[in-house]
PDB file of N, CA and C in Angstrom:
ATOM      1  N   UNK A   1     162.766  96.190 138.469  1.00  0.00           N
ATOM      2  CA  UNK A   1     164.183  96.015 138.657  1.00  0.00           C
ATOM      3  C   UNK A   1     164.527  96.093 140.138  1.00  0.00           C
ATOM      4  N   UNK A   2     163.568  96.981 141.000  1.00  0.00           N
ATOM      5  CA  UNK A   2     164.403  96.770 142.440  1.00  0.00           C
ATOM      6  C   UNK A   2     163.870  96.058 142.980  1.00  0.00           C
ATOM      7  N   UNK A   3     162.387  95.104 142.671  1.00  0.00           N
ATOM      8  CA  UNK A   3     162.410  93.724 143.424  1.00  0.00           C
ATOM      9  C   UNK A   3     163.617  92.439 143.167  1.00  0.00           C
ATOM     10  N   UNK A   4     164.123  92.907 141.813  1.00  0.00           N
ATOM     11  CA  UNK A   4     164.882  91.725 141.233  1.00  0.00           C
ATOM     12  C   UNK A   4     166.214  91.833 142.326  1.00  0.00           C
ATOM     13  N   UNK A   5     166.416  93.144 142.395  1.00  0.00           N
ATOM     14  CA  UNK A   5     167.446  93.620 143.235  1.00  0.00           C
ATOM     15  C   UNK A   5     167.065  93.222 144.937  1.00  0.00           C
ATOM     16  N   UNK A   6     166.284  93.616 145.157  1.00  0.00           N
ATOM     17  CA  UNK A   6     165.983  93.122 146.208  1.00  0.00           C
ATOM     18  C   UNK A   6     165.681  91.706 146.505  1.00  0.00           C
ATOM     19  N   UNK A   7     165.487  90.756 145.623  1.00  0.00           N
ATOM     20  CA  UNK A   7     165.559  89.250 146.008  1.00  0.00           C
ATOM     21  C   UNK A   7     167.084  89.143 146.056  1.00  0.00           C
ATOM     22  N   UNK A   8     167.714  89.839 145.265  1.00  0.00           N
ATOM     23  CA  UNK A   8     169.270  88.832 145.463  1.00  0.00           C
ATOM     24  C   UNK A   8     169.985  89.349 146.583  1.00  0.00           C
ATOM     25  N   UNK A   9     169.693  90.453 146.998  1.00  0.00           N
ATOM     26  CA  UNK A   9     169.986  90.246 147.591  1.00  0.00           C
ATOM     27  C   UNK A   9     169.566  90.001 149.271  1.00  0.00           C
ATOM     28  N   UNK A  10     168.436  89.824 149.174  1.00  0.00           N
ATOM     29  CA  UNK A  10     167.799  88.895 150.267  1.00  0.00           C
ATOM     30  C   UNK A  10     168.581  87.545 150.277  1.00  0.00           C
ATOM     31  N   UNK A  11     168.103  87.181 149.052  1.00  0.00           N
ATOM     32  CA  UNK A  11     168.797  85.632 148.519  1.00  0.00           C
ATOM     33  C   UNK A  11     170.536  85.562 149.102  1.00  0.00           C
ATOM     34  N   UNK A  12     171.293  86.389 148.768  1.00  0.00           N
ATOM     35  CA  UNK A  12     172.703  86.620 149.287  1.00  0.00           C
ATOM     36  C   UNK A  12     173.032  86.422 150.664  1.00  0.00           C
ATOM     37  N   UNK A  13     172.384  87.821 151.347  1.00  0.00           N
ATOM     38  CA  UNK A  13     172.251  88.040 152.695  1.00  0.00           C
ATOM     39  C   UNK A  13     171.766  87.558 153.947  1.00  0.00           C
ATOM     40  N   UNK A  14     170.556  86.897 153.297  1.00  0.00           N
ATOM     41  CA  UNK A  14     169.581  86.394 154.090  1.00  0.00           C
ATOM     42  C   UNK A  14     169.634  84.840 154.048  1.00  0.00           C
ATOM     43  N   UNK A  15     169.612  84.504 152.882  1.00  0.00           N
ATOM     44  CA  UNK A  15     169.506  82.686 152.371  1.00  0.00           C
ATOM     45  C   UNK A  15     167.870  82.902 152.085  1.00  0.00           C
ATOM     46  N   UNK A  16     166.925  83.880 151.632  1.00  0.00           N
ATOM     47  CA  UNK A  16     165.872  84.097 151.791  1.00  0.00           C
ATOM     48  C   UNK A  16     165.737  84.870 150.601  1.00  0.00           C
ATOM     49  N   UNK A  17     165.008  84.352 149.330  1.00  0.00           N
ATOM     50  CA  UNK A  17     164.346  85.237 149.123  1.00  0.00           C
ATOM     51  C   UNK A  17     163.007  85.642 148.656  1.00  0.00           C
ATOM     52  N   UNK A  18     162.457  86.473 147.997  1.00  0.00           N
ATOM     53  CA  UNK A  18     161.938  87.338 147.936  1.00  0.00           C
ATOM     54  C   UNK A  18     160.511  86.552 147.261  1.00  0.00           C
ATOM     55  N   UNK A  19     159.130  86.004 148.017  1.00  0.00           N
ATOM     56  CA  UNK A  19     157.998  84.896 147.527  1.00  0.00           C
ATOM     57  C   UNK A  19     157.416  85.714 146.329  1.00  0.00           C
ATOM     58  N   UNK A  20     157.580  85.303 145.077  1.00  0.00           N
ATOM     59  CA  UNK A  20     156.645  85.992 143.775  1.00  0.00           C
ATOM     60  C   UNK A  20     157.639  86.748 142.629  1.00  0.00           C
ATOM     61  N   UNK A  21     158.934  86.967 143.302  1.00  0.00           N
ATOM     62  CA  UNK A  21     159.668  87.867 141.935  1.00  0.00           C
ATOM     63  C   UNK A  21     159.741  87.061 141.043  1.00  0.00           C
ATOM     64  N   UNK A  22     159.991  85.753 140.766  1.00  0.00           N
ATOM     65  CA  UNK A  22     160.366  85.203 139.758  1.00  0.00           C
ATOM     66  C   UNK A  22     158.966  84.869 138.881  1.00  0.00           C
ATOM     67  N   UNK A  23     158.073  84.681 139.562  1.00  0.00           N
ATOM     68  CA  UNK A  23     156.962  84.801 138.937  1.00  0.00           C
ATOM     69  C   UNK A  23     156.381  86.132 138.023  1.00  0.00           C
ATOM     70  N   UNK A  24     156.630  87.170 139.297  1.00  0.00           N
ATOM     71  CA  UNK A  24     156.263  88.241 138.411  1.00  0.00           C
ATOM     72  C   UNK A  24     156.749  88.592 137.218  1.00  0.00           C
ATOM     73  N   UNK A  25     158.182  88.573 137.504  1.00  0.00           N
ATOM     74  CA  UNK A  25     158.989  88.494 136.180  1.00  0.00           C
ATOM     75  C   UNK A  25     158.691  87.817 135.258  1.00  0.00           C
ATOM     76  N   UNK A  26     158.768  86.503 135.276  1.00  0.00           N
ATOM     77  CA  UNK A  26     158.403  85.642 133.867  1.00  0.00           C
ATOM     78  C   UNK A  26     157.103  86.286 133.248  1.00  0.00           C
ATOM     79  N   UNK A  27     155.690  86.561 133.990  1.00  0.00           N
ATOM     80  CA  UNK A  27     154.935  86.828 133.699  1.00  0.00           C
ATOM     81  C   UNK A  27     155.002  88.633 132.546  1.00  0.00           C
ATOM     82  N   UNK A  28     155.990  89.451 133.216  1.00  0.00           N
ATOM     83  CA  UNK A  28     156.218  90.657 132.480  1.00  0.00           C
ATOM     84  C   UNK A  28     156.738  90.798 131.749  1.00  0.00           C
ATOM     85  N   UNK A  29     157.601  89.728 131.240  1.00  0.00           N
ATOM     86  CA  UNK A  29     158.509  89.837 130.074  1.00  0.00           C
ATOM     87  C   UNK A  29     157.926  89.550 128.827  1.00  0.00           C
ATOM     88  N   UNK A  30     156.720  89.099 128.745  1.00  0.00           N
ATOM     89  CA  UNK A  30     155.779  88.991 126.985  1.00  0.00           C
ATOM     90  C   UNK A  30     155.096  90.549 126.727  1.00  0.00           C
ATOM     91  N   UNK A  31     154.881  90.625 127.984  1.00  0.00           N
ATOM     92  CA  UNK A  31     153.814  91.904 127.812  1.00  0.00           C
ATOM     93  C   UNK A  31     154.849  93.202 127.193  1.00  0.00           C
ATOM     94  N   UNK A  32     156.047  93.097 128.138  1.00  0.00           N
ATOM     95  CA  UNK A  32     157.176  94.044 127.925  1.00  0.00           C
ATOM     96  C   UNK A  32     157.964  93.779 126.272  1.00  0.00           C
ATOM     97  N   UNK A  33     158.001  92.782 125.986  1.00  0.00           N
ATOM     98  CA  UNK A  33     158.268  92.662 124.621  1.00  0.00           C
ATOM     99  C   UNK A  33     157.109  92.821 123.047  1.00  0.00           C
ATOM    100  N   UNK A  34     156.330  92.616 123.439  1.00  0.00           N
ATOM    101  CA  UNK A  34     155.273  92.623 122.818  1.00  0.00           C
ATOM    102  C   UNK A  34     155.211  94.451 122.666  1.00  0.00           C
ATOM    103  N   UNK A  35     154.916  95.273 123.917  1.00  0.00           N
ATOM    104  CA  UNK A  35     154.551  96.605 123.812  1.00  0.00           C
ATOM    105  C   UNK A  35     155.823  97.004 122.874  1.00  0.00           C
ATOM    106  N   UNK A  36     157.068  96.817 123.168  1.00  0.00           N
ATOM    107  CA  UNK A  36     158.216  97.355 122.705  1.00  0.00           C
ATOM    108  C   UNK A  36     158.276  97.052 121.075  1.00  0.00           C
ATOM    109  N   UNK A  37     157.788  96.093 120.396  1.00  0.00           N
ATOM    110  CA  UNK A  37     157.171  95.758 119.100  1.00  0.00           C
ATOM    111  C   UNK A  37     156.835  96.262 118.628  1.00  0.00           C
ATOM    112  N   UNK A  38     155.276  96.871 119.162  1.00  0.00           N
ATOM    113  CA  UNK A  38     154.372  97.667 119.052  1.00  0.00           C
ATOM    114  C   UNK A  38     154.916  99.445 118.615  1.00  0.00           C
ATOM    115  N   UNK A  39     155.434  99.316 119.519  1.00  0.00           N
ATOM    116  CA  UNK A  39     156.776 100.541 119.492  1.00  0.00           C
ATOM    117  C   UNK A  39     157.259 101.428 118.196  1.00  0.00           C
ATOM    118  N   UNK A  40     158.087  99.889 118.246  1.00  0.00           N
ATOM    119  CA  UNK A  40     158.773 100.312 117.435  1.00  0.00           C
ATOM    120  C   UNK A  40     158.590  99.919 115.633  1.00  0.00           C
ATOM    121  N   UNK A  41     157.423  99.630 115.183  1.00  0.00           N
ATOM    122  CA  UNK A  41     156.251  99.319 114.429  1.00  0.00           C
ATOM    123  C   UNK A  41     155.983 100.444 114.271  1.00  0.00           C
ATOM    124  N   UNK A  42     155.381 101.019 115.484  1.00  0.00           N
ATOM    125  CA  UNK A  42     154.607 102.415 114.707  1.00  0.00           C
ATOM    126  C   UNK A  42     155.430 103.785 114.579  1.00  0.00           C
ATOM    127  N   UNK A  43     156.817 103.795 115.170  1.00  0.00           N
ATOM    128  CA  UNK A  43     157.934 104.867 115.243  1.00  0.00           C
ATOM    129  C   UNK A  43     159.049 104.513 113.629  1.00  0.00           C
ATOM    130  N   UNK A  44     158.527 102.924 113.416  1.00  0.00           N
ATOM    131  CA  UNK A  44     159.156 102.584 111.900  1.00  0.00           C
ATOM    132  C   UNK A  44     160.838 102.469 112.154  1.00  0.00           C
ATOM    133  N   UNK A  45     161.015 101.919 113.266  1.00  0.00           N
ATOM    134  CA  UNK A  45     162.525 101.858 113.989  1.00  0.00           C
ATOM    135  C   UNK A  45     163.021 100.395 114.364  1.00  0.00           C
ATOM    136  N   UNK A  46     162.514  99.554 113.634  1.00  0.00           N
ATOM    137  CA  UNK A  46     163.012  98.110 113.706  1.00  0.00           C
ATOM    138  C   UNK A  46     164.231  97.948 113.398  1.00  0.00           C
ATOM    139  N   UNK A  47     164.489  96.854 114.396  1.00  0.00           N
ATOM    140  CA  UNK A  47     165.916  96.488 114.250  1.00  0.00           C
ATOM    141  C   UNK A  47     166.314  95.458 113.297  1.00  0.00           C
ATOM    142  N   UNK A  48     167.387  95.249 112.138  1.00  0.00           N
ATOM    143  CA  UNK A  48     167.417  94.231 111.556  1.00  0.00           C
ATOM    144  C   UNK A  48     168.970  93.592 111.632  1.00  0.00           C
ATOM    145  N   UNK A  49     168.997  92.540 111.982  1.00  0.00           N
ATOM    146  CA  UNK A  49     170.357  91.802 112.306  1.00  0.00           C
ATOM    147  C   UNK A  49     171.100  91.876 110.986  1.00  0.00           C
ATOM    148  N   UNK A  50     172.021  92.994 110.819  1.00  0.00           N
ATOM    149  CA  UNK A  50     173.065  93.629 109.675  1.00  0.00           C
ATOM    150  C   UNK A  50     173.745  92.126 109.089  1.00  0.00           C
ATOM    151  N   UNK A  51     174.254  91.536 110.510  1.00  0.00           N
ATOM    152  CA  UNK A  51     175.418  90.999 110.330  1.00  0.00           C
ATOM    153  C   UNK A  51     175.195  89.773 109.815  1.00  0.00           C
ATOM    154  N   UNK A  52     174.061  89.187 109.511  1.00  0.00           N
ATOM    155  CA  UNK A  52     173.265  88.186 109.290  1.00  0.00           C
ATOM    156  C   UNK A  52     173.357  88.305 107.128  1.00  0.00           C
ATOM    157  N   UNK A  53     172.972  89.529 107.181  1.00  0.00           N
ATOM    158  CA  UNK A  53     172.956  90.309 105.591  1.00  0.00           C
ATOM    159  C   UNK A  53     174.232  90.050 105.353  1.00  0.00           C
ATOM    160  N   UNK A  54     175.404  90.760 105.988  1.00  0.00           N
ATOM    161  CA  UNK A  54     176.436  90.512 105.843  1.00  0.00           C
ATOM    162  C   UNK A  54     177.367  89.150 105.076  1.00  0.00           C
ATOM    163  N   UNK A  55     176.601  88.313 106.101  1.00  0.00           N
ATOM    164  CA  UNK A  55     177.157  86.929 105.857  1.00  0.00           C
ATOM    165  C   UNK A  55     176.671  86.450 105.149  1.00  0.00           C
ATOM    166  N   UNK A  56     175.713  86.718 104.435  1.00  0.00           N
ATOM    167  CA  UNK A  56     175.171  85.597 103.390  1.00  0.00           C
ATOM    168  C   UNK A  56     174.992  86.515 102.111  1.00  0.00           C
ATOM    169  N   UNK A  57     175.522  87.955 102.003  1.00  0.00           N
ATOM    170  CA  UNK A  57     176.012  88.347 100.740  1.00  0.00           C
ATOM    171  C   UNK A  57     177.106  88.507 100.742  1.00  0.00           C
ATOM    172  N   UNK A  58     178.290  87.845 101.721  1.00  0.00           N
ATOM    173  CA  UNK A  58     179.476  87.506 101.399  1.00  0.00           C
ATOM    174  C   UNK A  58     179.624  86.128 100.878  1.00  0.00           C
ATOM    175  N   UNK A  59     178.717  85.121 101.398  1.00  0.00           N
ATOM    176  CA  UNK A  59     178.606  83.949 100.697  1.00  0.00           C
ATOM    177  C   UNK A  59     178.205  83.671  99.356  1.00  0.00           C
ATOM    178  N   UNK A  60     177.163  84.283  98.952  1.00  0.00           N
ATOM    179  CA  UNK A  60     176.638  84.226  98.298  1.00  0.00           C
ATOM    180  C   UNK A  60     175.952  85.325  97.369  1.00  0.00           C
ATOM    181  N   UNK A  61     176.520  86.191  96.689  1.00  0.00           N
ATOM    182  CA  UNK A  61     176.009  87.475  96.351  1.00  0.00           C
ATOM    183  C   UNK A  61     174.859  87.328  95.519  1.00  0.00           C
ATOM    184  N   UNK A  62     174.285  86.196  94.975  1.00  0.00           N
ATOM    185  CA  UNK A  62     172.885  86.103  94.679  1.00  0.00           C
ATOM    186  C   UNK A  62     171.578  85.502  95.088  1.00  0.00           C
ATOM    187  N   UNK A  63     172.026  85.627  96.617  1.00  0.00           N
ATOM    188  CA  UNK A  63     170.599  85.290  97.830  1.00  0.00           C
ATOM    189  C   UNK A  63     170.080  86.082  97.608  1.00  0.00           C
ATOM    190  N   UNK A  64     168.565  86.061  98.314  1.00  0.00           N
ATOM    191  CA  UNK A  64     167.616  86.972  98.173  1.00  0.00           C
ATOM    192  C   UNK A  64     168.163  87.839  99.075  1.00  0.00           C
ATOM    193  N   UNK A  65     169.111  88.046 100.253  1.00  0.00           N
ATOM    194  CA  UNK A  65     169.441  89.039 101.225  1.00  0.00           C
ATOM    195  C   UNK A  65     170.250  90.429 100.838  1.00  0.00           C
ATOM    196  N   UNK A  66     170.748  89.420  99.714  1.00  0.00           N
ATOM    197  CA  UNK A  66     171.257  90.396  98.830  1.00  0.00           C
ATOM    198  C   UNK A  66     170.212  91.696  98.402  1.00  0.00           C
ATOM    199  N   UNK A  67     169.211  91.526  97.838  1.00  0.00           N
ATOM    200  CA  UNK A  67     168.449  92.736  97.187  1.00  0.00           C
ATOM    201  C   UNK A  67     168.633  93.768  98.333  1.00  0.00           C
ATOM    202  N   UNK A  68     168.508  93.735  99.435  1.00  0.00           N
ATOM    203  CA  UNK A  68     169.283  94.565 100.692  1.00  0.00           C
ATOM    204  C   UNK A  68     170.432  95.157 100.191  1.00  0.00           C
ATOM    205  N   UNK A  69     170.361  96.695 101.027  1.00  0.00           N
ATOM    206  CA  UNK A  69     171.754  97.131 100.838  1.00  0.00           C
ATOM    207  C   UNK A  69     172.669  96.703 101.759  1.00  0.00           C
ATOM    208  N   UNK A  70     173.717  95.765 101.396  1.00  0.00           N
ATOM    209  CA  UNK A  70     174.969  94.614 102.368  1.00  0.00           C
ATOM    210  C   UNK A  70     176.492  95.862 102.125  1.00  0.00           C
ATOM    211  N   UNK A  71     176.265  96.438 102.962  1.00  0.00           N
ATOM    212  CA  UNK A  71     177.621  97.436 102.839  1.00  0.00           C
ATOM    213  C   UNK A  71     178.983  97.150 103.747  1.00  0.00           C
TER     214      UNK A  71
END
């Protein structure tokens, strides 16, 4: 985060910035999502889009999304 910070504002200040952040970045963001997966897999703390349930056992109260509790 403080190279990201530090390109912009190189980039801002300078008209210059910073050779490799954007690279590095793209490159850290699978690894960083992937571990956080991993995570939260073995802590049993997955996230599930409610509002998604929501909407399609308001549509339809005999989808399969339904067998979910849609509160």
């Amino acid at each position: 985060m403080l190279l990201i910070c530090a390109d912009v504002l190189g980039l801002a200040l300078f008209s210059r910035p910073l050779y490799g952040v954007v690279e590095l970045t793209e490159q850290t963001i699978v690894p960083i999502v992937f571990l956080q997966l991993a995570h939260a897999l073995r802590r049993n703390r997955l996230t599930r889009a409610d509002f998604l349930l929501r909407r399609s056992c308001a549509t339809s109260p005999s989808s399969r999304g339904c067998s979910m509790s849609c509160s």
